[in-house]
PDB file of N, CA and C in Angstrom:
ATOM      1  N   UNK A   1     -47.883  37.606  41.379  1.00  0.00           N
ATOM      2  CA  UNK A   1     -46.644  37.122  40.823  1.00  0.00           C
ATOM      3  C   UNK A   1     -46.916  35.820  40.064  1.00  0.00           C
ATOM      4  N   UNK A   2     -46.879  35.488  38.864  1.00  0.00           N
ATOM      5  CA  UNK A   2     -46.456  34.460  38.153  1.00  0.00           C
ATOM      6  C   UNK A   2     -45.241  33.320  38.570  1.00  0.00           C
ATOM      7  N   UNK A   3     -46.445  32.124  38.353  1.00  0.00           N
ATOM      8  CA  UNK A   3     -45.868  30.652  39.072  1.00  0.00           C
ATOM      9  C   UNK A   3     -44.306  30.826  38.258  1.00  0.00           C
ATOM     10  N   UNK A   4     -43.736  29.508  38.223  1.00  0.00           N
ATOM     11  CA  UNK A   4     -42.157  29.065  37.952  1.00  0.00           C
ATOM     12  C   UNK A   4     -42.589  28.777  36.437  1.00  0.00           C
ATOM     13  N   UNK A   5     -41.197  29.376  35.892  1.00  0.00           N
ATOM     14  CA  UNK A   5     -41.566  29.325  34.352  1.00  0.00           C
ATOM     15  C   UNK A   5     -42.116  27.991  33.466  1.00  0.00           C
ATOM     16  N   UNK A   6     -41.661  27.036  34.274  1.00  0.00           N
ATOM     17  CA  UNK A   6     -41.907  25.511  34.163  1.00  0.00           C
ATOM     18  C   UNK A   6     -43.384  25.159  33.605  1.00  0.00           C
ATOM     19  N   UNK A   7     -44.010  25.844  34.414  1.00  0.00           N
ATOM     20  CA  UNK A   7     -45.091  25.910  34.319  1.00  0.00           C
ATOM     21  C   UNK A   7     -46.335  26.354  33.691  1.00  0.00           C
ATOM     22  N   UNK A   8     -45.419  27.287  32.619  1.00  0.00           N
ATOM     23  CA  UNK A   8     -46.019  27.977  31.578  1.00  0.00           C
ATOM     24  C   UNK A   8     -46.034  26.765  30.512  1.00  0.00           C
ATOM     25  N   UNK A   9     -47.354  26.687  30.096  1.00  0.00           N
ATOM     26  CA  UNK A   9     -47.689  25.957  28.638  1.00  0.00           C
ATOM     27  C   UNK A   9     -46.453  26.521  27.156  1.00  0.00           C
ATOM     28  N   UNK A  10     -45.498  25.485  26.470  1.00  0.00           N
ATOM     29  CA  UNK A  10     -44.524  25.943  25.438  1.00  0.00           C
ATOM     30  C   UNK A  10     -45.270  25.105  24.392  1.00  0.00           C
ATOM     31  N   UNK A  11     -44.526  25.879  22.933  1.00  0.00           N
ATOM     32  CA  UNK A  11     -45.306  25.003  22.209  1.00  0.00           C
ATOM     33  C   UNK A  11     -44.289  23.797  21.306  1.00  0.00           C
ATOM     34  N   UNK A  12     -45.497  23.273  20.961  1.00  0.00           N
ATOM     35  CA  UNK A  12     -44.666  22.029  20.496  1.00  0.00           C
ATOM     36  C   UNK A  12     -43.886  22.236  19.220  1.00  0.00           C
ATOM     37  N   UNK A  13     -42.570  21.176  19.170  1.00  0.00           N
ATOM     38  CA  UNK A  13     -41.439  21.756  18.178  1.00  0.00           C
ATOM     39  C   UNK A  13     -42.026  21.016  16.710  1.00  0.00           C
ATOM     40  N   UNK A  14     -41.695  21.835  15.957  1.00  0.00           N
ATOM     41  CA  UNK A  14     -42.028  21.196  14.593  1.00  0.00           C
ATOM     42  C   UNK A  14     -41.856  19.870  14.527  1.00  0.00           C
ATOM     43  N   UNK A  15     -42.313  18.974  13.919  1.00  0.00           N
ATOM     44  CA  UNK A  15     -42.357  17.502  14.013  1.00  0.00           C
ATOM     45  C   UNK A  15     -42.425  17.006  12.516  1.00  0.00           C
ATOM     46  N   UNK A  16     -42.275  18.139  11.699  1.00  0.00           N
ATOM     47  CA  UNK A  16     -42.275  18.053  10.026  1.00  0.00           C
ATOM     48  C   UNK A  16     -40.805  17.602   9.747  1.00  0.00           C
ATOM     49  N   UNK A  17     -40.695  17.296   8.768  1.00  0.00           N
ATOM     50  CA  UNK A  17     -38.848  16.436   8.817  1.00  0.00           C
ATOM     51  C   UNK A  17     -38.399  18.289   8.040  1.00  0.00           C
ATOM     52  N   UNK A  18     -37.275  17.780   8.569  1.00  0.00           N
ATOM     53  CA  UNK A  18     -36.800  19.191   8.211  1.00  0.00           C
ATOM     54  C   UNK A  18     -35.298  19.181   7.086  1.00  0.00           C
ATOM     55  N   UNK A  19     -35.565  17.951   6.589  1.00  0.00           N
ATOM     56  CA  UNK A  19     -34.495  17.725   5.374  1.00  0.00           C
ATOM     57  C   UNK A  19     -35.105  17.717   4.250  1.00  0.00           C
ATOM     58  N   UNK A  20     -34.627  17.638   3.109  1.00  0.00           N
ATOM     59  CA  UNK A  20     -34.844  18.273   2.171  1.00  0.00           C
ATOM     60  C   UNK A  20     -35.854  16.997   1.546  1.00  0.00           C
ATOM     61  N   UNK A  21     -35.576  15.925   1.895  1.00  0.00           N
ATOM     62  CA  UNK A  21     -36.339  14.703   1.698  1.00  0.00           C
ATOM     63  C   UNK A  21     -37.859  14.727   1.762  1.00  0.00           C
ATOM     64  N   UNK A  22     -38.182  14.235   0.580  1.00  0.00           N
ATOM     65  CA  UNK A  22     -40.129  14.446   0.525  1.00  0.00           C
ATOM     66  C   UNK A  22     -40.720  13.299   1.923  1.00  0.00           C
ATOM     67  N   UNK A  23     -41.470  13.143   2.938  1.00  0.00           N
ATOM     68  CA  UNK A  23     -41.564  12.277   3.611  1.00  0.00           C
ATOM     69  C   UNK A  23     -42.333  10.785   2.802  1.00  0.00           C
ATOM     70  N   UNK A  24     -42.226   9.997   2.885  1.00  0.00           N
ATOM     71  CA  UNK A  24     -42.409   8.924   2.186  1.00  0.00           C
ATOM     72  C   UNK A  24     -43.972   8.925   2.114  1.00  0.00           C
ATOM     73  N   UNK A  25     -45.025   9.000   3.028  1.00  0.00           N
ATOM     74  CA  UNK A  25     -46.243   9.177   2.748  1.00  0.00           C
ATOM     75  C   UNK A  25     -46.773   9.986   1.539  1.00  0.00           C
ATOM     76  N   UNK A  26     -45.649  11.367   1.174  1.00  0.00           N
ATOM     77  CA  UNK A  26     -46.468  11.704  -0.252  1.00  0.00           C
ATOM     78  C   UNK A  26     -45.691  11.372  -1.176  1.00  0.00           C
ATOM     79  N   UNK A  27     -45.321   9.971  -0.972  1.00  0.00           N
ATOM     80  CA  UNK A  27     -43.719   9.763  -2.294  1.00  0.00           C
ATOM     81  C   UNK A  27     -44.948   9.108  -3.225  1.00  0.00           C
ATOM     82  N   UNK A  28     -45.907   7.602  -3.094  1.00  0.00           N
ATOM     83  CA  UNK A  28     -46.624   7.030  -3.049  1.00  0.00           C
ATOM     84  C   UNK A  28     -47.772   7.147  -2.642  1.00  0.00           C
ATOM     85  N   UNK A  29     -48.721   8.414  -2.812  1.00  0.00           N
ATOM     86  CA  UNK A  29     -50.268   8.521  -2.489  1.00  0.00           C
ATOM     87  C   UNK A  29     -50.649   7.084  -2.565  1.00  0.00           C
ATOM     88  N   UNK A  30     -51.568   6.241  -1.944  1.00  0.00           N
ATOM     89  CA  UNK A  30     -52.334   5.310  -2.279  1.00  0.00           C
ATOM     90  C   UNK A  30     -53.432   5.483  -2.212  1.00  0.00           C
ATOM     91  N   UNK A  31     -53.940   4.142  -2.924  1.00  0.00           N
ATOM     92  CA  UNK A  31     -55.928   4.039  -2.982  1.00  0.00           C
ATOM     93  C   UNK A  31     -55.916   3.687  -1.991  1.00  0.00           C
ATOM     94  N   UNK A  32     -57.388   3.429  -1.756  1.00  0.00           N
ATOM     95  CA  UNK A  32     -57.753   2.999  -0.697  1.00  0.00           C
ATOM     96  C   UNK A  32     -57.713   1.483  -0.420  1.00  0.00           C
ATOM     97  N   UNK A  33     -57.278   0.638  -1.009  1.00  0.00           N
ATOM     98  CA  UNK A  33     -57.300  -0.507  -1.019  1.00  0.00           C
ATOM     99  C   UNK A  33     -55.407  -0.503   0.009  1.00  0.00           C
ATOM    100  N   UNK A  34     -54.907   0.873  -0.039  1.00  0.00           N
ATOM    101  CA  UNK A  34     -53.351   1.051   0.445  1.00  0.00           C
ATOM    102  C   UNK A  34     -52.479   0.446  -0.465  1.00  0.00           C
ATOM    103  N   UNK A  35     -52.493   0.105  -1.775  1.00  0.00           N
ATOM    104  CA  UNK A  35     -51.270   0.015  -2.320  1.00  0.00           C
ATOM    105  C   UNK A  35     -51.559   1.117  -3.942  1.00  0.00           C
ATOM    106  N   UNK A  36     -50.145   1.164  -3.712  1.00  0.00           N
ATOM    107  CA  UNK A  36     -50.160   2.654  -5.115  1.00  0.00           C
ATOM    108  C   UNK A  36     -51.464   2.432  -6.536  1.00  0.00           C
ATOM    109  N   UNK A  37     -51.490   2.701  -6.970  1.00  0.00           N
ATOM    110  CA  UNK A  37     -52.087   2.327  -8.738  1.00  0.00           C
ATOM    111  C   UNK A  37     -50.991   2.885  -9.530  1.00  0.00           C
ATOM    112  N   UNK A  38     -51.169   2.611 -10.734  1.00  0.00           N
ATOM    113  CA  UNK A  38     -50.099   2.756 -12.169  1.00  0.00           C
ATOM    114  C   UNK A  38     -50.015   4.079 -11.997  1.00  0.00           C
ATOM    115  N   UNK A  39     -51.152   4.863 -11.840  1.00  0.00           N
ATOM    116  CA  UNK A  39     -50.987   6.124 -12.368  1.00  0.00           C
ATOM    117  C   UNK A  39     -49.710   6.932 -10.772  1.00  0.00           C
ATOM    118  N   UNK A  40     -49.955   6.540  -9.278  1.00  0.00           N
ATOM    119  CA  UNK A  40     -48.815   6.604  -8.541  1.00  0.00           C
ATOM    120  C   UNK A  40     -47.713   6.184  -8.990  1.00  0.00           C
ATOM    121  N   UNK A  41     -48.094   5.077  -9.232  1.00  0.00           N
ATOM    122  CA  UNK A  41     -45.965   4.620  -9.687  1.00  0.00           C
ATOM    123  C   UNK A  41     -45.539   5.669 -11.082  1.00  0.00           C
ATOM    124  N   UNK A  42     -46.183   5.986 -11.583  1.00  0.00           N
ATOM    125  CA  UNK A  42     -45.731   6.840 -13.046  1.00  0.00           C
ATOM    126  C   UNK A  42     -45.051   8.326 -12.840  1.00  0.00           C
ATOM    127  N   UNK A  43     -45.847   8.415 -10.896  1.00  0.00           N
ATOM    128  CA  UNK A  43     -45.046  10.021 -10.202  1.00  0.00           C
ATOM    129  C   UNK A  43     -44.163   9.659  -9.858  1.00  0.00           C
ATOM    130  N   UNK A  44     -43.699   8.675  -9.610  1.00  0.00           N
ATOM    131  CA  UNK A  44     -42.024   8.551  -8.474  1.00  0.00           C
ATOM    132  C   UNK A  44     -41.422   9.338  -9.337  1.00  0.00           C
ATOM    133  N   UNK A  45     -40.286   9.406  -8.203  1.00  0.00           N
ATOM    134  CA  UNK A  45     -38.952   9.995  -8.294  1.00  0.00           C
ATOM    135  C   UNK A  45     -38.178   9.004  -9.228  1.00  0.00           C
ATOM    136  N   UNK A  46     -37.040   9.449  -9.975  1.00  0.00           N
ATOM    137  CA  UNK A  46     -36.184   8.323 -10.445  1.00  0.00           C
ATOM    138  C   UNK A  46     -35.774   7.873  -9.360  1.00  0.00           C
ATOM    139  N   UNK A  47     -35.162   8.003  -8.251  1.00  0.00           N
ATOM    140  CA  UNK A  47     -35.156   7.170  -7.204  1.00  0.00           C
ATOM    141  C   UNK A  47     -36.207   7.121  -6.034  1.00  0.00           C
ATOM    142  N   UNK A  48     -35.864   5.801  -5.187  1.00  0.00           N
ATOM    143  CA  UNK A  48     -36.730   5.799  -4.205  1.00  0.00           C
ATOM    144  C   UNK A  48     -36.054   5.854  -2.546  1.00  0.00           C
ATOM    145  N   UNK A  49     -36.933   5.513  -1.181  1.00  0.00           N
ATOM    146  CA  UNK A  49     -35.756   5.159  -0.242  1.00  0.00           C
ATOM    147  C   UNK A  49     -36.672   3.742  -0.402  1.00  0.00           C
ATOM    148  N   UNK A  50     -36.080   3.096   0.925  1.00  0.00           N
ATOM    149  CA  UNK A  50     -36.330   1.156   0.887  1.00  0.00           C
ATOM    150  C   UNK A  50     -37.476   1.577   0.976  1.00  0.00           C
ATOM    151  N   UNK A  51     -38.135   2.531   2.416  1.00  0.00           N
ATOM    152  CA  UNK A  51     -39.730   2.349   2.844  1.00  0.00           C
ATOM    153  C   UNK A  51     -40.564   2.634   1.162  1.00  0.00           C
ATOM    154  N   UNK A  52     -40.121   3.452   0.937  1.00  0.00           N
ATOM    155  CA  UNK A  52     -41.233   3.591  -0.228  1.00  0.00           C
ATOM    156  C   UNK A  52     -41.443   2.351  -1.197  1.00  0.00           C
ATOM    157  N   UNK A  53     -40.188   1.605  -1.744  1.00  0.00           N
ATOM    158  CA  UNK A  53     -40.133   0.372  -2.271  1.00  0.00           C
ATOM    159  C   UNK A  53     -40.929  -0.906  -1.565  1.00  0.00           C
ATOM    160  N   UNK A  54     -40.591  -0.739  -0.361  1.00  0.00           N
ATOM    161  CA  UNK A  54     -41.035  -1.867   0.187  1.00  0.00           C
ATOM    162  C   UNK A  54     -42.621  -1.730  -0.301  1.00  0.00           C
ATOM    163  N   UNK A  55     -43.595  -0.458   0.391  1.00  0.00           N
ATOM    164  CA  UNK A  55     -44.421  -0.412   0.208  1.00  0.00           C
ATOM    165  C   UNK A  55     -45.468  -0.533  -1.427  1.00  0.00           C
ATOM    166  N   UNK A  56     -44.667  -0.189  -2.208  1.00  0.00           N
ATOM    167  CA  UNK A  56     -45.165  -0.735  -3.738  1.00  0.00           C
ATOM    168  C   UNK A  56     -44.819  -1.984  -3.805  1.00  0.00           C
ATOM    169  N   UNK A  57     -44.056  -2.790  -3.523  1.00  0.00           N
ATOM    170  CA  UNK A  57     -44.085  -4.592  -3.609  1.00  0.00           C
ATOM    171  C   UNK A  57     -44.843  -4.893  -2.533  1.00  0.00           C
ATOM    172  N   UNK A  58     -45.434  -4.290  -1.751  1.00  0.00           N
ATOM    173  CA  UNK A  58     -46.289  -4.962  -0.488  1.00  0.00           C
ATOM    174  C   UNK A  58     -45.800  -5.927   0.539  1.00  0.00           C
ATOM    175  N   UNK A  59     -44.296  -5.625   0.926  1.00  0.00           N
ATOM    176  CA  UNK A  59     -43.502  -5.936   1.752  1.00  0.00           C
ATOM    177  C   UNK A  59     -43.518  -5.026   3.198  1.00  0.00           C
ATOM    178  N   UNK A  60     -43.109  -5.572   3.883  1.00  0.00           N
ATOM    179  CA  UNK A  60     -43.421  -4.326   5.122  1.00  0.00           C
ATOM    180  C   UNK A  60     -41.893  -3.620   5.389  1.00  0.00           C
ATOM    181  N   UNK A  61     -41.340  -2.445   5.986  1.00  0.00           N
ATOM    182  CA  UNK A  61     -40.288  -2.171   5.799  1.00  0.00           C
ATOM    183  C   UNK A  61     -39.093  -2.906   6.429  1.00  0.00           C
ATOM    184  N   UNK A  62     -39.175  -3.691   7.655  1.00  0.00           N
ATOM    185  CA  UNK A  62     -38.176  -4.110   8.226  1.00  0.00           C
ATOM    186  C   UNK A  62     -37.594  -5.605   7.347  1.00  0.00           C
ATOM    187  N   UNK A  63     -38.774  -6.540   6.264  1.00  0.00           N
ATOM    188  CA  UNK A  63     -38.037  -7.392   6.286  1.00  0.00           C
ATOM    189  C   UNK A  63     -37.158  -6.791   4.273  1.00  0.00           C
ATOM    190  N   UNK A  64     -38.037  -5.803   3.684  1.00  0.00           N
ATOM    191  CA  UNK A  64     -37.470  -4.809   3.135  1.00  0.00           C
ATOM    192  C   UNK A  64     -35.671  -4.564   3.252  1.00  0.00           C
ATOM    193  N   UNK A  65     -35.376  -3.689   4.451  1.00  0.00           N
ATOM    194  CA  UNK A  65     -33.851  -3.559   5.189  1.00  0.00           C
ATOM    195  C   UNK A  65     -33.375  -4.942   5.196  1.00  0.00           C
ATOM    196  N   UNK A  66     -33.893  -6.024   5.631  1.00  0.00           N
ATOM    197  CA  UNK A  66     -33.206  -7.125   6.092  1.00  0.00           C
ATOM    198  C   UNK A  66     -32.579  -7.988   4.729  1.00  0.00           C
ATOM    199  N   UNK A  67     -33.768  -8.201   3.148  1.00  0.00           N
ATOM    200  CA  UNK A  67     -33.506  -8.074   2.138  1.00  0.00           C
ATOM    201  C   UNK A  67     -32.182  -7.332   1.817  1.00  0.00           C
ATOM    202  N   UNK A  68     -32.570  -6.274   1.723  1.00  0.00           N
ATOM    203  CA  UNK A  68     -31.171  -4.831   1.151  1.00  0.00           C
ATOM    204  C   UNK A  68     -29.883  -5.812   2.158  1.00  0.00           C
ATOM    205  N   UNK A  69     -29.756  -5.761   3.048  1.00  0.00           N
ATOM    206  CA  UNK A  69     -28.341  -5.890   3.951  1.00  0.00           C
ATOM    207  C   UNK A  69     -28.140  -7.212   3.517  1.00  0.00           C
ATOM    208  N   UNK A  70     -29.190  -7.952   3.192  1.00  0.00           N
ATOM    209  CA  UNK A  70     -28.302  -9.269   2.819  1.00  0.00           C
ATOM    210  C   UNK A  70     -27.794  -9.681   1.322  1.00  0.00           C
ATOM    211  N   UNK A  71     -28.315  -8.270   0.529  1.00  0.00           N
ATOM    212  CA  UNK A  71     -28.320  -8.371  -0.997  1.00  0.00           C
ATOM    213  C   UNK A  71     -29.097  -9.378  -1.305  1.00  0.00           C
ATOM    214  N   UNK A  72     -30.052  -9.683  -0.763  1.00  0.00           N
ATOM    215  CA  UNK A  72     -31.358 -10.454  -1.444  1.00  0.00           C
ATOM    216  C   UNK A  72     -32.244  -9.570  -2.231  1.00  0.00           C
ATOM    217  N   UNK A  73     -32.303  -8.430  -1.638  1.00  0.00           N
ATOM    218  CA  UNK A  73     -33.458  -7.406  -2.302  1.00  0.00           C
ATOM    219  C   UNK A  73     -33.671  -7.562  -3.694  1.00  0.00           C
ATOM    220  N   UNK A  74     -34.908  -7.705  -4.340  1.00  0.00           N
ATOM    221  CA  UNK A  74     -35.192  -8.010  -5.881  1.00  0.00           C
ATOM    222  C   UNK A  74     -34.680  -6.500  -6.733  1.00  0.00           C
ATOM    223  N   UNK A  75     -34.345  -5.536  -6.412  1.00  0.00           N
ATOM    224  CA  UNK A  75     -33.773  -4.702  -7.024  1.00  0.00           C
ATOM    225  C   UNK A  75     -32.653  -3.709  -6.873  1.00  0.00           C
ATOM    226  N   UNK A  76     -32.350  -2.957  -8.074  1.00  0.00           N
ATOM    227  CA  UNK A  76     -30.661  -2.569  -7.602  1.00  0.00           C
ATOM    228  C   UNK A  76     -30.978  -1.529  -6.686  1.00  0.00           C
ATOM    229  N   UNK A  77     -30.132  -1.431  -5.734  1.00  0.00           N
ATOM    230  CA  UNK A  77     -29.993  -1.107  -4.831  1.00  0.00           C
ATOM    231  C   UNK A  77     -28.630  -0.213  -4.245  1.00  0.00           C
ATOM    232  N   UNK A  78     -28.917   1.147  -4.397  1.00  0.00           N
ATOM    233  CA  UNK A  78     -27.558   2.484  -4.353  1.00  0.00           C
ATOM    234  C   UNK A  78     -27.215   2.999  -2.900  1.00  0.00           C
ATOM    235  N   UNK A  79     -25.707   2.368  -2.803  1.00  0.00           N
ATOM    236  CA  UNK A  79     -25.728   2.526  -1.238  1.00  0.00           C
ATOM    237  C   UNK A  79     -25.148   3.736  -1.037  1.00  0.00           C
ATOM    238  N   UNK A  80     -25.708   5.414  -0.854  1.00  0.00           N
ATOM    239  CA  UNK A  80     -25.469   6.149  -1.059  1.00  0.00           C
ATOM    240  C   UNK A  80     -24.945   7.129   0.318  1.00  0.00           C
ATOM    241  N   UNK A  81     -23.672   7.377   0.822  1.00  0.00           N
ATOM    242  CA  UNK A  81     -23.577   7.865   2.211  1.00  0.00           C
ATOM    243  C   UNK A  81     -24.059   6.705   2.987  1.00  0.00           C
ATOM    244  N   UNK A  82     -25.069   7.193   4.011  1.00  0.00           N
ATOM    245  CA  UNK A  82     -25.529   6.260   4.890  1.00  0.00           C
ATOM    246  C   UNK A  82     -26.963   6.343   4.398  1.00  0.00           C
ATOM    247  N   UNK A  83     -27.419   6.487   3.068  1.00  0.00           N
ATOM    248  CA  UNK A  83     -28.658   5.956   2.408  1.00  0.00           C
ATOM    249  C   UNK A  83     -28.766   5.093   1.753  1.00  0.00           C
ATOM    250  N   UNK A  84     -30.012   4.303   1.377  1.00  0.00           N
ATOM    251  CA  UNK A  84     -30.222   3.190   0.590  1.00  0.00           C
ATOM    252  C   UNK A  84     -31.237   3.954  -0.219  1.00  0.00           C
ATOM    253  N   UNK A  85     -30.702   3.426  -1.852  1.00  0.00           N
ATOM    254  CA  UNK A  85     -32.498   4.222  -2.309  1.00  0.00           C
ATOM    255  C   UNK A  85     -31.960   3.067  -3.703  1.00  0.00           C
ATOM    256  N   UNK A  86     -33.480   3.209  -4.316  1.00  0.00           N
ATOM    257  CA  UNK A  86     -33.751   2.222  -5.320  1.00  0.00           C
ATOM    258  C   UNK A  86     -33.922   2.767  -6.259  1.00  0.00           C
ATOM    259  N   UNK A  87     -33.590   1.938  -7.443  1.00  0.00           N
ATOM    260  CA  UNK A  87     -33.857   3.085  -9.136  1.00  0.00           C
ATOM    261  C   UNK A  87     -35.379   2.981  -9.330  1.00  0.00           C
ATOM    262  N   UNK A  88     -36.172   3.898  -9.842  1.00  0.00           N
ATOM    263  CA  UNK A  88     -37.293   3.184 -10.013  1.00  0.00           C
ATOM    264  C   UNK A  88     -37.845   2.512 -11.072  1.00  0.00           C
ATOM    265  N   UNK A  89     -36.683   2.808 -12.197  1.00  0.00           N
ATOM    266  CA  UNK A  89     -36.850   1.881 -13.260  1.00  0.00           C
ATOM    267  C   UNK A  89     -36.756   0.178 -13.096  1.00  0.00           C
ATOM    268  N   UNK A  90     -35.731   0.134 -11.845  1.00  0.00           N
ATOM    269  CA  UNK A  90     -35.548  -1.292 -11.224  1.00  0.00           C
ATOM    270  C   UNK A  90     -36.623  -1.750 -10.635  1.00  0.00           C
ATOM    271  N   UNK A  91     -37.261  -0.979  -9.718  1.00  0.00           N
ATOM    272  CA  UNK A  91     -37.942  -1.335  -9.054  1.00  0.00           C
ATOM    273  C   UNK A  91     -39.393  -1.625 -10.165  1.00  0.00           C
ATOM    274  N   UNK A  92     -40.118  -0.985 -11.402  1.00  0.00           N
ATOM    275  CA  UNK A  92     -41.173  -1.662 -11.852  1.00  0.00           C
ATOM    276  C   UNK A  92     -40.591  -1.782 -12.595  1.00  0.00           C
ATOM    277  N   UNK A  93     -39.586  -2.537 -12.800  1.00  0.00           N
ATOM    278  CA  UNK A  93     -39.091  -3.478 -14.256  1.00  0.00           C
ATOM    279  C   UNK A  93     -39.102  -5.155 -13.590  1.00  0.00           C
ATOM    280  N   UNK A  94     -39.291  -4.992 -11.819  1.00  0.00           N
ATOM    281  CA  UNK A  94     -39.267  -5.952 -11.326  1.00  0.00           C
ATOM    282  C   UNK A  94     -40.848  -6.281 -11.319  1.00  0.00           C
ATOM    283  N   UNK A  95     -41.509  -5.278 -11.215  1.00  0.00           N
ATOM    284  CA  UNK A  95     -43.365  -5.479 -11.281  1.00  0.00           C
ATOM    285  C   UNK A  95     -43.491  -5.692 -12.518  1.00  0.00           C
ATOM    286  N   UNK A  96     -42.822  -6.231 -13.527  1.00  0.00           N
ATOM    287  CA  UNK A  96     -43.174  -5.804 -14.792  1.00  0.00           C
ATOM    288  C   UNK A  96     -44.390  -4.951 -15.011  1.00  0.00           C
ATOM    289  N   UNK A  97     -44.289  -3.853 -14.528  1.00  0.00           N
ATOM    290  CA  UNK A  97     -44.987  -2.582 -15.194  1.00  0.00           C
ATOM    291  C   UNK A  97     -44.263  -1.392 -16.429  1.00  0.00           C
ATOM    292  N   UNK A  98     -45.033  -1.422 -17.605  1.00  0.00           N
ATOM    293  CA  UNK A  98     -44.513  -0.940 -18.522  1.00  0.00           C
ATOM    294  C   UNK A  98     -44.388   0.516 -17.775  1.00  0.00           C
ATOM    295  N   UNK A  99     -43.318   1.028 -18.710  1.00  0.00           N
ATOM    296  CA  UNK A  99     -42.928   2.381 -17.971  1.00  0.00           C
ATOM    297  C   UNK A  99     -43.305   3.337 -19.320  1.00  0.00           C
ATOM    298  N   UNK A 100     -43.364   3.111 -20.219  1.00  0.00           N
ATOM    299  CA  UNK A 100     -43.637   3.692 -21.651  1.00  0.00           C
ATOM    300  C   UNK A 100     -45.177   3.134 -21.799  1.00  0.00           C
ATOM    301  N   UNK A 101     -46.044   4.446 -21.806  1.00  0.00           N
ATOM    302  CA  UNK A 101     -47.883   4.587 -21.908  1.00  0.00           C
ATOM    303  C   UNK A 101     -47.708   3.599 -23.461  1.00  0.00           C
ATOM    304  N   UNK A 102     -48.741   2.957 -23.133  1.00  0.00           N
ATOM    305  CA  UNK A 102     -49.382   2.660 -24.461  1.00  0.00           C
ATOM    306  C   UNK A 102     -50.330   3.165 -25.196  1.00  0.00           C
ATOM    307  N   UNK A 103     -50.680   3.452 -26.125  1.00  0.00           N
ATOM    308  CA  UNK A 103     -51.379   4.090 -26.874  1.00  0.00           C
ATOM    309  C   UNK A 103     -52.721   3.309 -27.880  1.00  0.00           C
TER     310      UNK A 103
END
């Protein structure tokens, strides 16, 4: 007879986000040095969320949020439902990074 079902090995539940949202690790591939290059920032999304922003200004995410809530944050900032996300034209117009290739 087989022990108490308890006891049977289950498997583990998906742990992949299951919204429609890209997870922020492939929003921003980085080098290895960990912060984006030109040619990353040129993939964003027209928008961003804070974590991904924070992480291209080289801010860490909590003082990021703390910025946004106090409207200090250096860029505009769309308070969308119960999301925050950033334009990304705002966001490297604040790096002054040209957004139009030069030739």
């Amino acid at each position: 007879m087989p022990g108490p079902a308890s006891s049977v090995p289950r498997p583990r539940p998906n742990t992949q986000p299951t919204t429609s949202e890209t997870p922020v690790t492939s929003a921003t591939p980085e080098t290895k040095a960990g912060k984006p290059s030109l040619a990353d920032l040129a993939r964003l999304p027209p928008t961003v969320n804070v974590e991904t922003a924070a992480r291209v200004m080289g801010i860490g995410r909590s003082l990021a949020y703390e910025l946004v809530r106090s409207g200090a944050f250096p860029c505009t900032v769309l308070h969308v439902g119960n999301r925050y996300l950033i334009p990304t034209a705002s966001l490297l117009r604040i790096l002054e990074v040209d957004s139009e290739p030069t030739s």
